[in-house]
PDB file of N, CA and C in Angstrom:
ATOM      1  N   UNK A   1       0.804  -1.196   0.000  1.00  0.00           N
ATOM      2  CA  UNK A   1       0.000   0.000   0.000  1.00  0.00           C
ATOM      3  C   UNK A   1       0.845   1.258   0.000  1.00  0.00           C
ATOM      4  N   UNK A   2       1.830   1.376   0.229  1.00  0.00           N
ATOM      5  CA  UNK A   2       3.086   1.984  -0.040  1.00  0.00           C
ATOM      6  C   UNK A   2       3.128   3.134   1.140  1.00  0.00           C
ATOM      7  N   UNK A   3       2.661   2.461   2.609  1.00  0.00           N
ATOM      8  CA  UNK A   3       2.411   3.561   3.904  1.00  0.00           C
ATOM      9  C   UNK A   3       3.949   3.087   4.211  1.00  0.00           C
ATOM     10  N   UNK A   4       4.961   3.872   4.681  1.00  0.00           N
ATOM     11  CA  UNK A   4       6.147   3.850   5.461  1.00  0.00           C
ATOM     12  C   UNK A   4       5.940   3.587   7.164  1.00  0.00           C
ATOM     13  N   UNK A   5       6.683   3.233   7.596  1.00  0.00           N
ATOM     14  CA  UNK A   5       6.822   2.359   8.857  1.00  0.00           C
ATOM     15  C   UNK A   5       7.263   4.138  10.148  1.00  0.00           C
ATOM     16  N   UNK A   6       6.791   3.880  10.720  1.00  0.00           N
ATOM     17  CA  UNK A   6       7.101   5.249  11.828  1.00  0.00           C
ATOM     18  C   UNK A   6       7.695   4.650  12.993  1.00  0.00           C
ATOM     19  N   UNK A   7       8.093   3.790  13.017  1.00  0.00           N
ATOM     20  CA  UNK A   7       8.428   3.291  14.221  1.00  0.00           C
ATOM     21  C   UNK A   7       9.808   3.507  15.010  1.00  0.00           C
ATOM     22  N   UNK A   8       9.748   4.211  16.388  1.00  0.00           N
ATOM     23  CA  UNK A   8      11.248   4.488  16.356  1.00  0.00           C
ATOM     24  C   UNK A   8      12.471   3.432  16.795  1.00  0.00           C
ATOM     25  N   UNK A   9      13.260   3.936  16.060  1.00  0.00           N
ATOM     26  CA  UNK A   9      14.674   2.625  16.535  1.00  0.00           C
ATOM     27  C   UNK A   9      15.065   2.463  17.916  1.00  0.00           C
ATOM     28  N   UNK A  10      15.194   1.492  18.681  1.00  0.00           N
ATOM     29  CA  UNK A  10      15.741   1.798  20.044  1.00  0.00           C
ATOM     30  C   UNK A  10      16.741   1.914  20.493  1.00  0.00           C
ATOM     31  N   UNK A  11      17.521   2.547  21.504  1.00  0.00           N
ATOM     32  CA  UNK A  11      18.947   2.766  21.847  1.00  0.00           C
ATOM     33  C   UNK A  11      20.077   2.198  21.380  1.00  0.00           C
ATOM     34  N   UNK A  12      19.659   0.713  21.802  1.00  0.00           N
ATOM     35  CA  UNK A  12      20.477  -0.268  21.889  1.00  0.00           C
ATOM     36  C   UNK A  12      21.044  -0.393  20.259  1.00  0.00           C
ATOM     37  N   UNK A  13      19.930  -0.668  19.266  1.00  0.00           N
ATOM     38  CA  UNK A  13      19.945  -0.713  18.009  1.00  0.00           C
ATOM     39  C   UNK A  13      20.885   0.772  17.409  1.00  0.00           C
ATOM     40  N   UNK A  14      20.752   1.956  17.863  1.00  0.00           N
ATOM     41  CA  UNK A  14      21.216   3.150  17.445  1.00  0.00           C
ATOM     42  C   UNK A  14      22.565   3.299  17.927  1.00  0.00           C
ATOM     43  N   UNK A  15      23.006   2.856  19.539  1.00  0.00           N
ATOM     44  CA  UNK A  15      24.578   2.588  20.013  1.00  0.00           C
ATOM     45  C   UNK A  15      25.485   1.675  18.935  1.00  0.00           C
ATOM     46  N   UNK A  16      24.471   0.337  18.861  1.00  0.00           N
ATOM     47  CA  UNK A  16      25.378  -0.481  17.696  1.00  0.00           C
ATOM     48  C   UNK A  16      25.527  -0.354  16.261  1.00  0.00           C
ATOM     49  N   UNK A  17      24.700   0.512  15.712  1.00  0.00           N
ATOM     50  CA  UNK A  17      24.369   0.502  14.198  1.00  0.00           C
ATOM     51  C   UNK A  17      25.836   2.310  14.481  1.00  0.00           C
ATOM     52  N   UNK A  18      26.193   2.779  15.541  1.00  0.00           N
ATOM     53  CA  UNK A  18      27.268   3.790  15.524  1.00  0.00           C
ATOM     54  C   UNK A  18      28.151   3.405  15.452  1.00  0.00           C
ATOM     55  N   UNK A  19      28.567   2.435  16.507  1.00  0.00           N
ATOM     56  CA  UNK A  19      29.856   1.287  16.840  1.00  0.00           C
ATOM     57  C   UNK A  19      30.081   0.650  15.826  1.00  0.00           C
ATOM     58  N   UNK A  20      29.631  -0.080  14.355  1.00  0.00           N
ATOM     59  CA  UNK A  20      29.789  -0.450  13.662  1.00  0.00           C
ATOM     60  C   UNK A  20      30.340   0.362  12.500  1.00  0.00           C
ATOM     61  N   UNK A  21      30.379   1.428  12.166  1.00  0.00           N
ATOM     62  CA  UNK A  21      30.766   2.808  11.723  1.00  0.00           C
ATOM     63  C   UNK A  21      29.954   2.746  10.698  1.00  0.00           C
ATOM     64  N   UNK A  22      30.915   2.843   9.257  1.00  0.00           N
ATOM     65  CA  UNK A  22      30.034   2.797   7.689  1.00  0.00           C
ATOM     66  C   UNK A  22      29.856   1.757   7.613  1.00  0.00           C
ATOM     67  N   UNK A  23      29.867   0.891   7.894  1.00  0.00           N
ATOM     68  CA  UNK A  23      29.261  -0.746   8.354  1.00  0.00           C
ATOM     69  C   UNK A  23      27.936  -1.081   8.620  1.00  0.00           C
ATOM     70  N   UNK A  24      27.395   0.343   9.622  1.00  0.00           N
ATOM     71  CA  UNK A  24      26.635  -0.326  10.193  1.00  0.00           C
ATOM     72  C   UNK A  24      25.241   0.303   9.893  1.00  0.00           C
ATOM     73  N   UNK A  25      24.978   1.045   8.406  1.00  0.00           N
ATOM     74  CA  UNK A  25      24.241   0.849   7.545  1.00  0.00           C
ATOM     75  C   UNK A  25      23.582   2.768   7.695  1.00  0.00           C
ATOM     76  N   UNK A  26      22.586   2.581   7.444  1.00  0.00           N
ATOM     77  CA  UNK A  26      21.697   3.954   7.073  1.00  0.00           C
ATOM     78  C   UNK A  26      20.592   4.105   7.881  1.00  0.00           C
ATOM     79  N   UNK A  27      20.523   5.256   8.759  1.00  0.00           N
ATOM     80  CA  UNK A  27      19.614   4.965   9.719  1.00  0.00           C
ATOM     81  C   UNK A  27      18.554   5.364   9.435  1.00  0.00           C
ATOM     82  N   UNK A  28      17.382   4.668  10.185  1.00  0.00           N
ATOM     83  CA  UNK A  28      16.230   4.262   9.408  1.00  0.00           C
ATOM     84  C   UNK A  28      15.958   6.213   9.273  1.00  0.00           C
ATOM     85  N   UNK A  29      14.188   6.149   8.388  1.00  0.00           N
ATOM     86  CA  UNK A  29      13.862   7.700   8.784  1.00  0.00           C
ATOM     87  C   UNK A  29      12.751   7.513   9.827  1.00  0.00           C
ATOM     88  N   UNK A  30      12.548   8.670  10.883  1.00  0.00           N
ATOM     89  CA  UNK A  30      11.712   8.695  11.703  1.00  0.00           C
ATOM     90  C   UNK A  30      10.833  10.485  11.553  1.00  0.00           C
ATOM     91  N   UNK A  31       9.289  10.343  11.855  1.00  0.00           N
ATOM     92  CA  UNK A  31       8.829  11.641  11.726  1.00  0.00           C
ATOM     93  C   UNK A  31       8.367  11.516  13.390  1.00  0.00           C
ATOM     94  N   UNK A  32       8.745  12.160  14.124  1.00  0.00           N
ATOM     95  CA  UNK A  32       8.371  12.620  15.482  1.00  0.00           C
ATOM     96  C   UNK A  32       6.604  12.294  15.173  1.00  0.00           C
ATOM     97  N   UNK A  33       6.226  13.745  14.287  1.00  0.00           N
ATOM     98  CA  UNK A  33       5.026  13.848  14.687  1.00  0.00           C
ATOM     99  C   UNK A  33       3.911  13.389  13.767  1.00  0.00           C
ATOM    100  N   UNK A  34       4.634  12.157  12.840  1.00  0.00           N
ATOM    101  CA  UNK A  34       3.612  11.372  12.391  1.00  0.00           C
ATOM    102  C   UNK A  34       3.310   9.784  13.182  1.00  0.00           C
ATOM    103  N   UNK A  35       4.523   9.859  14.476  1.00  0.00           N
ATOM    104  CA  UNK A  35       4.219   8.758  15.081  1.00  0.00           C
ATOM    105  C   UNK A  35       3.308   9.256  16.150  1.00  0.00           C
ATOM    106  N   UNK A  36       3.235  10.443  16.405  1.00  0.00           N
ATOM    107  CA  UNK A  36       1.898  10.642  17.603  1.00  0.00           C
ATOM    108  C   UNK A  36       0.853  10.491  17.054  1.00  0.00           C
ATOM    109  N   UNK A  37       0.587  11.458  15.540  1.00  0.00           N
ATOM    110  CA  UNK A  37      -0.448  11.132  15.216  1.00  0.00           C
ATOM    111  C   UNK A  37      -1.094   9.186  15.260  1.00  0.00           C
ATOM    112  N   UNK A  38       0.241   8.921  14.831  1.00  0.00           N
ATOM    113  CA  UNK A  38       0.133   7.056  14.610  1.00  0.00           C
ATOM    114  C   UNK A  38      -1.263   6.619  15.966  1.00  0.00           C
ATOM    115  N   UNK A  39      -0.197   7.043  16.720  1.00  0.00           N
ATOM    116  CA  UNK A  39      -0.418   6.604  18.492  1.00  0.00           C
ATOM    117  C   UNK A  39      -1.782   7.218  18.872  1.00  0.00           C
ATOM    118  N   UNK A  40      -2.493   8.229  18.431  1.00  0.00           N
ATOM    119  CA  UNK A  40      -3.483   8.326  18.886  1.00  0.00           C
ATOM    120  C   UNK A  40      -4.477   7.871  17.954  1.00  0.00           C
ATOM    121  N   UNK A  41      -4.407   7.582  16.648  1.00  0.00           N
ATOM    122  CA  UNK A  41      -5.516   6.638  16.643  1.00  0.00           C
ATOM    123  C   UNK A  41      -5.307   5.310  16.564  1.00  0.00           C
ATOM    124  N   UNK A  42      -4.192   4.610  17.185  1.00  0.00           N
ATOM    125  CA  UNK A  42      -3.630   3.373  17.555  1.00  0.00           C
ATOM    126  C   UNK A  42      -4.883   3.293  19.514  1.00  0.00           C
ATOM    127  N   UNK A  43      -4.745   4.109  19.788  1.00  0.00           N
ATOM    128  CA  UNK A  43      -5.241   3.924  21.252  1.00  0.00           C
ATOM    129  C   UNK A  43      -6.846   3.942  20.976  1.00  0.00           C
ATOM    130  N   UNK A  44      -6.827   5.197  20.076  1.00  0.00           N
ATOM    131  CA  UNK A  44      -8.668   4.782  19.699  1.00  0.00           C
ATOM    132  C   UNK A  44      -9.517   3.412  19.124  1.00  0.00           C
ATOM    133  N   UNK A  45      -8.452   3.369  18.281  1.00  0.00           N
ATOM    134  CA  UNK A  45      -9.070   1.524  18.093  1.00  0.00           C
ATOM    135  C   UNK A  45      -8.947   0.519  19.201  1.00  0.00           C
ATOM    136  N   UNK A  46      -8.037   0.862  20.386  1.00  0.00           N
ATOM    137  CA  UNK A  46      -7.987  -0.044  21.594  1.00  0.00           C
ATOM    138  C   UNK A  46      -9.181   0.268  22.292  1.00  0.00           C
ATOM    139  N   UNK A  47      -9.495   1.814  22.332  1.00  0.00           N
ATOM    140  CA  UNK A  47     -10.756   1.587  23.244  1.00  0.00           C
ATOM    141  C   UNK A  47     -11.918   1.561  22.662  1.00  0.00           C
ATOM    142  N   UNK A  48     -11.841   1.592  21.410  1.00  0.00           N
ATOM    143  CA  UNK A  48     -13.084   0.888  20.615  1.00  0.00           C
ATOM    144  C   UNK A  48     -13.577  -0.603  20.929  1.00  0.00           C
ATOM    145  N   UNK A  49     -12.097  -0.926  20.796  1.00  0.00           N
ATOM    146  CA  UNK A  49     -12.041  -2.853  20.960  1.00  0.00           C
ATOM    147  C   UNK A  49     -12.787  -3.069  22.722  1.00  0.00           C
ATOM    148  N   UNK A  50     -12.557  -1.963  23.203  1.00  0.00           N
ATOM    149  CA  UNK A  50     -13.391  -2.641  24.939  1.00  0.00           C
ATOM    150  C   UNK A  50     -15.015  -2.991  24.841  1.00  0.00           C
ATOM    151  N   UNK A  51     -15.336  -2.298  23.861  1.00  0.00           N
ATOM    152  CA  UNK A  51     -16.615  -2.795  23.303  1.00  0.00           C
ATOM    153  C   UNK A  51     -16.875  -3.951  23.035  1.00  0.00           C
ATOM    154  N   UNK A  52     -17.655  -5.286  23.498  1.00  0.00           N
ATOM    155  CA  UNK A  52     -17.362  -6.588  23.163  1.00  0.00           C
ATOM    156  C   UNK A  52     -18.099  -6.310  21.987  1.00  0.00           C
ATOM    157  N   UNK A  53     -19.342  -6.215  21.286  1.00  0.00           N
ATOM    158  CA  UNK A  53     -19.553  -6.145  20.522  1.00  0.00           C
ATOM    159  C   UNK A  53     -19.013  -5.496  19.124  1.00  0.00           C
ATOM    160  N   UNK A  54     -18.589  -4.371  19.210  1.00  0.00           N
ATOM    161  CA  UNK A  54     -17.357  -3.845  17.805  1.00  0.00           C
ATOM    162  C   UNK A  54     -15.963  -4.930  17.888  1.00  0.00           C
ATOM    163  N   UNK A  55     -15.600  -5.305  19.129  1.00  0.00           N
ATOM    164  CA  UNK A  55     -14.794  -6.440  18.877  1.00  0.00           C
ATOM    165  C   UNK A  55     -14.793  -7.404  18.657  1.00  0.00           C
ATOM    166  N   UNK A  56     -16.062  -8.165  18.750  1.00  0.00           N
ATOM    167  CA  UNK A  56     -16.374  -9.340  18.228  1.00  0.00           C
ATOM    168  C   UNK A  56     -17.012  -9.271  16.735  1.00  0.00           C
ATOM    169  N   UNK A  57     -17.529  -8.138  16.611  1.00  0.00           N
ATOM    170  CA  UNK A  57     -18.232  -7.926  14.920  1.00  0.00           C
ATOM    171  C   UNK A  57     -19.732  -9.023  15.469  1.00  0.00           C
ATOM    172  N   UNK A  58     -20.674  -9.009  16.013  1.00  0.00           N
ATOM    173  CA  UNK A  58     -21.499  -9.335  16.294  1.00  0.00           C
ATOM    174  C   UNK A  58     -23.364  -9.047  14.977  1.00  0.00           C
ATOM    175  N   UNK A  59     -22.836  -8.030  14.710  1.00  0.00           N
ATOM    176  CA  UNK A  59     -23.515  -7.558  13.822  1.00  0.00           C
ATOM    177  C   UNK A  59     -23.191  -8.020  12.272  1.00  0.00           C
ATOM    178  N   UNK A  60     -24.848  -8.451  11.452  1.00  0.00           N
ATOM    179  CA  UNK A  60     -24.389  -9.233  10.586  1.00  0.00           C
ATOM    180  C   UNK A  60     -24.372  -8.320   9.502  1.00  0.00           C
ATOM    181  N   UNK A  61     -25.226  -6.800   9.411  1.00  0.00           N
ATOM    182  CA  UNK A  61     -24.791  -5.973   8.390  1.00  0.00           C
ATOM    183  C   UNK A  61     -23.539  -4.990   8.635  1.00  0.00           C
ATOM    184  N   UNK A  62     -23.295  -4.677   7.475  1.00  0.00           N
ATOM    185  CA  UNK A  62     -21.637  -3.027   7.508  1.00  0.00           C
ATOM    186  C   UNK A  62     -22.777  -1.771   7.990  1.00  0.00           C
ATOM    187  N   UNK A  63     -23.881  -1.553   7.826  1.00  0.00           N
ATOM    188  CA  UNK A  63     -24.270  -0.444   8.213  1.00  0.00           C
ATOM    189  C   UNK A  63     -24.947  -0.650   9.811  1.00  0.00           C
ATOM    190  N   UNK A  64     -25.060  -1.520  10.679  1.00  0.00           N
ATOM    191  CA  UNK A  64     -25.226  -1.765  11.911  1.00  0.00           C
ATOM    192  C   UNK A  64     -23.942  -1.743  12.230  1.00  0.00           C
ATOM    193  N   UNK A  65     -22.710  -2.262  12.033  1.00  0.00           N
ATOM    194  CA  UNK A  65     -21.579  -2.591  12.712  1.00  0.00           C
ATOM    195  C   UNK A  65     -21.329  -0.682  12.729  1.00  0.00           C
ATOM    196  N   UNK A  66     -21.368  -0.168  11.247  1.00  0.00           N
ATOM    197  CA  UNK A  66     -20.641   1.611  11.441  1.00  0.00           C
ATOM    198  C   UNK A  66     -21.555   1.809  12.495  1.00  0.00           C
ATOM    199  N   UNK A  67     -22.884   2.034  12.670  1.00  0.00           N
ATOM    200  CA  UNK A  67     -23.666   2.816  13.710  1.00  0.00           C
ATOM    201  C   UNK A  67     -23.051   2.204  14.815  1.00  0.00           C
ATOM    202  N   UNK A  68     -22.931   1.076  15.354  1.00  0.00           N
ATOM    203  CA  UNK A  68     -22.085   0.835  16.325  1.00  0.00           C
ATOM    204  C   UNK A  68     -20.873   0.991  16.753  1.00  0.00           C
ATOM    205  N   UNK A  69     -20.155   1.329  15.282  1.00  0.00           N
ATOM    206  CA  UNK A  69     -18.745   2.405  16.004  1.00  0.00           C
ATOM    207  C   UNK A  69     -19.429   3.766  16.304  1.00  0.00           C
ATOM    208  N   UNK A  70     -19.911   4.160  15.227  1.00  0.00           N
ATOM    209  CA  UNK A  70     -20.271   5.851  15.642  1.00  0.00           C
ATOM    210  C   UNK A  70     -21.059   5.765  16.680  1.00  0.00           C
ATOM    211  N   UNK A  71     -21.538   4.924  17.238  1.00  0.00           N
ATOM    212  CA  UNK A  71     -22.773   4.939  18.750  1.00  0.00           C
ATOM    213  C   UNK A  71     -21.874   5.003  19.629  1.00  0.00           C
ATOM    214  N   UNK A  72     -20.266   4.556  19.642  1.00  0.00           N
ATOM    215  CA  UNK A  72     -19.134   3.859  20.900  1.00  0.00           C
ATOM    216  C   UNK A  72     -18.117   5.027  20.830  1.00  0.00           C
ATOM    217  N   UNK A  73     -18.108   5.641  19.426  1.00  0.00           N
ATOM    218  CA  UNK A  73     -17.182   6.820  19.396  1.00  0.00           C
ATOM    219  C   UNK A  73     -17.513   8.159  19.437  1.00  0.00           C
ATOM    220  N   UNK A  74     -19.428   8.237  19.287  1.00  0.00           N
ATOM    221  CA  UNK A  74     -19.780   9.409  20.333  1.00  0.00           C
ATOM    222  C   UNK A  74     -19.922   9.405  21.847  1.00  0.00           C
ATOM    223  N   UNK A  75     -20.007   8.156  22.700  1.00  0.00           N
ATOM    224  CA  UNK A  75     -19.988   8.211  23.919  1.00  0.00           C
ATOM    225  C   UNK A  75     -18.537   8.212  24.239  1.00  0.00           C
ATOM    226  N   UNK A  76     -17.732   7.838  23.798  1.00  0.00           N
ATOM    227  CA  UNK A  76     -16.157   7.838  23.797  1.00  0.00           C
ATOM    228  C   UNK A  76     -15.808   9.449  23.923  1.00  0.00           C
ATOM    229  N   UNK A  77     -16.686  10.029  22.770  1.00  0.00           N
ATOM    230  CA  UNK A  77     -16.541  11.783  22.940  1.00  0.00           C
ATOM    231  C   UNK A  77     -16.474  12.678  23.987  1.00  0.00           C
ATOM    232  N   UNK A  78     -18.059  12.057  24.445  1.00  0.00           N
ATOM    233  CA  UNK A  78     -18.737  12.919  24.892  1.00  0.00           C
ATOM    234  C   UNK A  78     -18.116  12.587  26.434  1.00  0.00           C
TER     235      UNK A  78
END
């Protein structure tokens, strides 16, 4: 789908990929603030999922299941 990965590298990985010099390759790219954006609607689909029903897909039509997100993500709002 051609979405790039935001994920940041961790220490450990960034100490050794230095220590290795031109060896130790090209460091990845990171956007600060396309991984928050990431992260907050990464957490909204978690508390969507507390819903047993949007998490189980209980509903046998697509237009009952949307009213049941939009029913869980206006009380989520409000």
């Amino acid at each position: 789908r051609g979405i790039p990965h935001t994920i940041p590298e961790r220490a450990d990985q960034v100490r050794n990929r230095l220590r290795r010099g031109s060896r130790g390759g090209r460091p990845p790219a990171f956007d600060r603030q396309l991984y928050k954006r990431r992260n907050v609607v990464e957490r909204c689909f978690n508390r969507l999922k507390q819903w047993r029903g949007i998490a189980t897909r209980y509903d046998k039509t697509a237009e009952s299941y949307q009213a049941a997100v939009t029913l869980a993500s206006l009380l989520m709002w409000a």
